[in-house]
Protein backbone atom coordinates (compact mmCIF):
# COMPACT_ATOMS: atom_id res chain seq x y z
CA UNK A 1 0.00 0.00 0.00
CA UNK A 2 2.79 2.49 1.18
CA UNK A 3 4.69 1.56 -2.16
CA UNK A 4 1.40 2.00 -4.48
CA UNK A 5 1.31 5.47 -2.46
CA UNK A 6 4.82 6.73 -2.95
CA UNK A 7 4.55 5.49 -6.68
CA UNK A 8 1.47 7.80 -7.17
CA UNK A 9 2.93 10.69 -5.43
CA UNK A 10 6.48 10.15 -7.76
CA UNK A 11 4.00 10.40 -10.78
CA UNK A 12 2.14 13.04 -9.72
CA UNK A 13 5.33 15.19 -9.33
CA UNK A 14 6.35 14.38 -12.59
CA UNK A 15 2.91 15.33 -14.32
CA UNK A 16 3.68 18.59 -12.29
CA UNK A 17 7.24 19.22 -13.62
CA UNK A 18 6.29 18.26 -16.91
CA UNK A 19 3.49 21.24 -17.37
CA UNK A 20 5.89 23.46 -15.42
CA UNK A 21 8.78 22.43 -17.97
CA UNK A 22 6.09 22.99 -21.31
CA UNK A 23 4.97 26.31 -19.49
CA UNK A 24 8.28 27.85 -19.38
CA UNK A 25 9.00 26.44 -22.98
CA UNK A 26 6.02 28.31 -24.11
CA UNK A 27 6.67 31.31 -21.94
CA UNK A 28 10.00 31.22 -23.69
CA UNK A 29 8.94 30.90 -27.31
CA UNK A 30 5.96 33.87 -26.39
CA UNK A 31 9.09 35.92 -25.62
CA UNK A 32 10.93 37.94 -28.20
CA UNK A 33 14.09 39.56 -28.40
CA UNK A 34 15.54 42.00 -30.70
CA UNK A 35 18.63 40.33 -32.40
CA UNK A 36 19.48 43.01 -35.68
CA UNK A 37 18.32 46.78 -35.13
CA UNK A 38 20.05 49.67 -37.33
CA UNK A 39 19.97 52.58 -39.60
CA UNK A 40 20.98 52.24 -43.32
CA UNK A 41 20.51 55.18 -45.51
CA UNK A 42 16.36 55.90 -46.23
CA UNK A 43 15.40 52.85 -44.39
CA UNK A 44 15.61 51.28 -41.08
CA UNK A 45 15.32 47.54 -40.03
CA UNK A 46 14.58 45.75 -36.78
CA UNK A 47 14.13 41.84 -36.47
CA UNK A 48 12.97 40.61 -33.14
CA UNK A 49 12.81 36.27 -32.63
CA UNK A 50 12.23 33.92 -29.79
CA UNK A 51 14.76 34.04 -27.32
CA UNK A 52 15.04 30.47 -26.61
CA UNK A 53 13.38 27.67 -27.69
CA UNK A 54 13.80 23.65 -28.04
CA UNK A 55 14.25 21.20 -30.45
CA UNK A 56 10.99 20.24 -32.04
CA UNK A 57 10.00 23.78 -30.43
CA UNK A 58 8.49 26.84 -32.63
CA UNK A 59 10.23 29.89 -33.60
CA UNK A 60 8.87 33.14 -34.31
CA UNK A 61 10.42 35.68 -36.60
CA UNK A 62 8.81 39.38 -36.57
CA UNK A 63 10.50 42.29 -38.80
CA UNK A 64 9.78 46.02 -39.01
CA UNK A 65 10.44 47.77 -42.12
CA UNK A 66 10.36 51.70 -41.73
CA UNK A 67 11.01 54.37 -44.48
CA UNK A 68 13.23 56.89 -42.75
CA UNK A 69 13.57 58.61 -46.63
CA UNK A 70 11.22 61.34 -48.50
CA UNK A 71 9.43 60.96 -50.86
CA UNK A 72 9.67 57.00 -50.55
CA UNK A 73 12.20 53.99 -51.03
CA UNK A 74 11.59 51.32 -53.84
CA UNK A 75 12.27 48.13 -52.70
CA UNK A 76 13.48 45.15 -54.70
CA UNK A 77 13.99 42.55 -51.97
CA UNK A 78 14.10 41.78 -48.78
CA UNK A 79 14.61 38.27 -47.41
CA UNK A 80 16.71 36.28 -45.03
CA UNK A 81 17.78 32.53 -45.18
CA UNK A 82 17.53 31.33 -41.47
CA UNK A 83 20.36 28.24 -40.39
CA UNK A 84 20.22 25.70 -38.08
CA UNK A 85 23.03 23.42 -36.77
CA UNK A 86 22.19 19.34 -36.55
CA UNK A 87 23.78 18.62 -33.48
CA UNK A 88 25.23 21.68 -32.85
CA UNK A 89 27.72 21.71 -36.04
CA UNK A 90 26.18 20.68 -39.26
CA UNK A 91 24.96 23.81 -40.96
CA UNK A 92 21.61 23.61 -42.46
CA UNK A 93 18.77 26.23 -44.00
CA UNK A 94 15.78 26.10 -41.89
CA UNK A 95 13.95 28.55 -44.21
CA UNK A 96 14.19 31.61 -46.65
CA UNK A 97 11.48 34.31 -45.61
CA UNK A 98 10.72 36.80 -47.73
CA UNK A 99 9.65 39.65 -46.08
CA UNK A 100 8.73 42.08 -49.15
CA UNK A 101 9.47 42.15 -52.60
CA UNK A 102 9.03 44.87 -55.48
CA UNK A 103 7.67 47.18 -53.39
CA UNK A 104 7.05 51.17 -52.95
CA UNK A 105 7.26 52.27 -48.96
CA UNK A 106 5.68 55.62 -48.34
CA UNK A 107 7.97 58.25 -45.94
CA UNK A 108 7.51 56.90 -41.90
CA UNK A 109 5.51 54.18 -43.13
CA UNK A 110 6.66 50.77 -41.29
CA UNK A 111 6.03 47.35 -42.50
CA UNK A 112 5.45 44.38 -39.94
CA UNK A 113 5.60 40.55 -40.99
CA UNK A 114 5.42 37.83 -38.61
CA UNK A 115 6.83 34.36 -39.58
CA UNK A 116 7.11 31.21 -37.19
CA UNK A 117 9.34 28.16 -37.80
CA UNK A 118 9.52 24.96 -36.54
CA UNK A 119 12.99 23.90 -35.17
CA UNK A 120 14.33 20.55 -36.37
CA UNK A 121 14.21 17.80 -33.23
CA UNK A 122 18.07 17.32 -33.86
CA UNK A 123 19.62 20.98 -33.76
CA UNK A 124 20.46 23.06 -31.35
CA UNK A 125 22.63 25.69 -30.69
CA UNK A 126 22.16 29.50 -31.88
CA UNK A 127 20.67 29.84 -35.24
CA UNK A 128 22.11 32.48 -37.54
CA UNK A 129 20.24 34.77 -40.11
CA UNK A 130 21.79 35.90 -43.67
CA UNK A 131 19.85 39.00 -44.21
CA UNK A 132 19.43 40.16 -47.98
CA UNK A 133 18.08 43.55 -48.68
CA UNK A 134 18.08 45.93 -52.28
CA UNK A 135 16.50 48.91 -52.63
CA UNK A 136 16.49 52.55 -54.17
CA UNK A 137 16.22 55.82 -53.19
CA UNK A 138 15.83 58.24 -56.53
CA UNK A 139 18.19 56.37 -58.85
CA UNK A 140 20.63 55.48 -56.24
CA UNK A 141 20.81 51.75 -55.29
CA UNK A 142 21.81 49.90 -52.04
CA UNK A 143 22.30 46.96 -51.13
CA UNK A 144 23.38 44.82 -48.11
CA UNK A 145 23.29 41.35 -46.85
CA UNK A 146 24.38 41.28 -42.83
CA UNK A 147 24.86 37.74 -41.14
CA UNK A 148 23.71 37.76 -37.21
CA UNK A 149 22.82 34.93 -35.13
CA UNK A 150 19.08 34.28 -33.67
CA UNK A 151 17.30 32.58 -31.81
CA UNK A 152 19.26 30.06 -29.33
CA UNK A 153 17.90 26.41 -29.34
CA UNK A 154 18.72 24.87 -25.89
CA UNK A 155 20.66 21.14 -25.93
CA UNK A 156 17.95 19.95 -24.09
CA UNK A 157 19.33 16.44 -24.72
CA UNK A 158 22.52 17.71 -22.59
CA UNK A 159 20.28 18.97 -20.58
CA UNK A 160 18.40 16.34 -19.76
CA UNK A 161 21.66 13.67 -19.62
CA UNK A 162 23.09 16.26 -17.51
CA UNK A 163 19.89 16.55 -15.11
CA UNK A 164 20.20 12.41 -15.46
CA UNK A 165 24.31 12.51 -14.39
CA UNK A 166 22.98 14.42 -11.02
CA UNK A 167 20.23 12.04 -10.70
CA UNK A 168 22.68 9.25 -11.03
CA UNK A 169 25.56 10.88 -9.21
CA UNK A 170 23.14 11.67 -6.18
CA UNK A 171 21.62 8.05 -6.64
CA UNK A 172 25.84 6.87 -6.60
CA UNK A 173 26.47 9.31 -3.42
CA UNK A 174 23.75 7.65 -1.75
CA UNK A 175 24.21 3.82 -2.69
CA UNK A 176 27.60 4.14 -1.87
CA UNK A 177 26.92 5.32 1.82
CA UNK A 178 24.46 2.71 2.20
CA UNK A 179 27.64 0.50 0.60
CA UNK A 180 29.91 1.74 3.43
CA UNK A 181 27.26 0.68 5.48
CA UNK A 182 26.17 -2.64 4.76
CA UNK A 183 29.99 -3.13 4.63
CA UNK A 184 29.92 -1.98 8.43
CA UNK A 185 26.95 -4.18 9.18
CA UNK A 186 29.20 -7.01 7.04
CA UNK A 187 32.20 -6.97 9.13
CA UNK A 188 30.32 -6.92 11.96
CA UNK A 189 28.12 -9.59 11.23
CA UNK A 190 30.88 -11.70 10.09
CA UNK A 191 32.65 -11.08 13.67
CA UNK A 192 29.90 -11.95 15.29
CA UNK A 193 29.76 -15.00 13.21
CA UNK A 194 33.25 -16.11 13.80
CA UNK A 195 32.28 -15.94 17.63
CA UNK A 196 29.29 -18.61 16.54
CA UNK A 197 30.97 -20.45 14.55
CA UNK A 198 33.70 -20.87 17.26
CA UNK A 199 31.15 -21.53 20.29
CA UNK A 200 29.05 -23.84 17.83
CA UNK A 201 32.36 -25.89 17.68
CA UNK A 202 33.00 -26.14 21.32
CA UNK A 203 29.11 -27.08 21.97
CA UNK A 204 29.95 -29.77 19.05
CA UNK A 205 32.65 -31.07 20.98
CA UNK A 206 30.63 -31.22 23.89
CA UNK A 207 28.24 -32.74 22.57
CA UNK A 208 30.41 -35.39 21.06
CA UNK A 209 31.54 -36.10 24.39
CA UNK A 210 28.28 -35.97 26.01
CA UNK A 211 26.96 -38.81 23.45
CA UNK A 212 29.96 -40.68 24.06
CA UNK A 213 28.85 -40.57 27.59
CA UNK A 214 25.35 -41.39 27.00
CA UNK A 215 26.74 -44.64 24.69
CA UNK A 216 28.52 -45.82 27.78
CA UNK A 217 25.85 -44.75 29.85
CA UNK A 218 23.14 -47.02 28.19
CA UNK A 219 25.35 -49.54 27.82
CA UNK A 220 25.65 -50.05 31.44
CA UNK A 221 21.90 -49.24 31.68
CA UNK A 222 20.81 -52.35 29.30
CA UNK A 223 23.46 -54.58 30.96
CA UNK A 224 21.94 -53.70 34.45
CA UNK A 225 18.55 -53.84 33.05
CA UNK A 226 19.22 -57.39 31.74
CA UNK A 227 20.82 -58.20 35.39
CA UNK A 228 17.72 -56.76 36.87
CA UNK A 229 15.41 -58.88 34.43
CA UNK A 230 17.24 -62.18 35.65
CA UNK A 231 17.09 -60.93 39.16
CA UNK A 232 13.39 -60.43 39.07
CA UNK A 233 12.72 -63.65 37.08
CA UNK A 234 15.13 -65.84 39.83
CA UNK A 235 13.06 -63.49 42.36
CA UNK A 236 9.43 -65.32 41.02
CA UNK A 237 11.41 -68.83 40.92
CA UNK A 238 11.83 -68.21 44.66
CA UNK A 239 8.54 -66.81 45.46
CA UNK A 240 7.04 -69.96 43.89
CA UNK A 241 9.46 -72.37 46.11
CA UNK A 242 8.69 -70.30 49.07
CA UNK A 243 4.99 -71.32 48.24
CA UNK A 244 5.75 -74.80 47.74
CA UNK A 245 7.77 -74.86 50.86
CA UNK A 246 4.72 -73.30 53.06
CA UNK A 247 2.48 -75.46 51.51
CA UNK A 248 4.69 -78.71 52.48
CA UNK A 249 4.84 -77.12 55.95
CA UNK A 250 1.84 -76.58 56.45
CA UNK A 251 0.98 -80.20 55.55
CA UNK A 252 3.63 -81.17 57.75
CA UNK A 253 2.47 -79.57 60.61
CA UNK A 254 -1.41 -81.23 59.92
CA UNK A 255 0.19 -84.64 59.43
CA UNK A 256 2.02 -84.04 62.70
CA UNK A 257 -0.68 -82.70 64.44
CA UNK A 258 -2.93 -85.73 63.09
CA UNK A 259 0.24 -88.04 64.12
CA UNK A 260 -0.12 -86.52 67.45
CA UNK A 261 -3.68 -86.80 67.74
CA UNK A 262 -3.45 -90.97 66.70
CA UNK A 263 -0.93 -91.30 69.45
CA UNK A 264 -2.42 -89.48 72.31
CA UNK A 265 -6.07 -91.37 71.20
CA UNK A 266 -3.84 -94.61 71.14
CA UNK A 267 -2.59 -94.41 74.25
CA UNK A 268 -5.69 -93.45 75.64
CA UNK A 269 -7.89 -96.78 74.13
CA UNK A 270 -4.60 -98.76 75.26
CA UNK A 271 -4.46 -97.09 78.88
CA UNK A 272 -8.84 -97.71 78.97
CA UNK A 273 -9.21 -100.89 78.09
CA UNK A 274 -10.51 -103.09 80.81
CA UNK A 275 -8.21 -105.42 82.41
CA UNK A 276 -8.68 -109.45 81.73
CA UNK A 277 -9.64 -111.84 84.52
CA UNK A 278 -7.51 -114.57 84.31
């Protein structure tokens, strides 16, 4: 029950820190920074992007186009090729945006576009922006083509494996106290084992001894049993003759009695009998 309990609570908290986590992702892609501002001759530029994002994350793009030059500024192009790096080195083209083409900006009028991306799942890094722009003021032409870097796209697979390491390093820490530990508890049990195993030997010999004893012991016992068994039968062989010898005696002692008896009545008829005349 308690480990169904803690399981629900460990999920719970990672439901939690997993809205938390997309939250601040798209916190961070809502937020935009200004990464190329400036000045050129009749017109001025600013570009403004996501911060930060992640791979697999979105990336907005939003560029302001003013016309700083009377009467107005023709433009022929304006577009930028937006890079990526796949895993941080190989250089690829995430998209070309073209922001305005062939055409006429009035003086102080600006121009917004707004342009979102979608960041490859295996690149991160900063992103970097070759900006291409042509235009005329009167007859005179311009052109320029800045490089700056962009948005940043956060290793969130470092990230993570680094978040993992201090998981792992904590989990280590901690297994390796309760190593030290059990190691403690290991030595001491296998002391106090020692001290067993050395009394269990002594109570062996003891007992070894002690059985010896009790051999011997019910040796003796069975030999005087089998003495007391011939004792008790020659016992019975003598209670029987002392039977037949009461019996006889008693028999005696009638046939003496009746001896007796015959005599004494003898000698009385013998001493009574009447005299003969002669």
């Amino acid at each position: 029950m308690a480990k169904c309990r803690y399981s629900v609570i460990v999920l719970i908290t990672m439901i939690v820190a997993l809205v938390f986590a997309r939250i601040n992702i798209a916190r961070a892609e809502d937020e935009l920074k200004t990464f190329y501002s400036k000045d050129e001759a009749g017109i001025s530029i600013t570009i403004d992007a996501t911060a930060e994002t992640v791979p697999g994350g979105n990336m907005t793009i939003a560029t302001w186009v003013n016309c700083t030059a009377a009467p107005d500024v023709k433009v022929e192009r304006i577009n930028m090729t937006v890079y990526g790096f796949i895993g941080g080195e190989e250089k690829i083209p995430l998209a070309t945006l073209d922001v305005m083409e062939n055409r006429t900006l009035a003086f102080n009028n600006v121009s917004e576009r707004n342009f979102t991306l979608i960041v490859p799942d295996d690149a991160w890094g900063a992103t970097y922006v070759d900006l291409h722009l042509k235009y005329f003021i009167y007859s005179s032409g311009f052109e320029y083509n800045p490089s700056f870097p962009l948005t940043i796209v956060r290793n969130t697979y470092y990230e993570q494996l680094k978040e993992d390491f201090n998981n792992l390093n904590s989990s280590f820490i901690q297994l390796n106290s309760t190593l030290r530990q059990l190691n403690d508890n290991y030595s001491q049990l296998n002391a106090n084992y020692s001290q067993l195993n050395e009394a269990y030997n002594e109570l062996n010999s003891a007992h070894s001894e002690l059985n010896g004893n009790y051999s011997q012991l019910k040796n003796d016992y069975d030999q005087l049993n089998q003495a007391y068994s011939d004792l008790q039968l020659n016992f019975t062989q003598l209670q029987g003759s002392v039977s037949d010898l009461d019996n006889t005696r008693r028999l005696a002692a009638v046939l003496g009695v009746t001896s007796v008896f015959f005599v004494v009545t003898t000698v009385y008829l013998v001493t009574r009998r009447p005299k003969e005349s002669w």
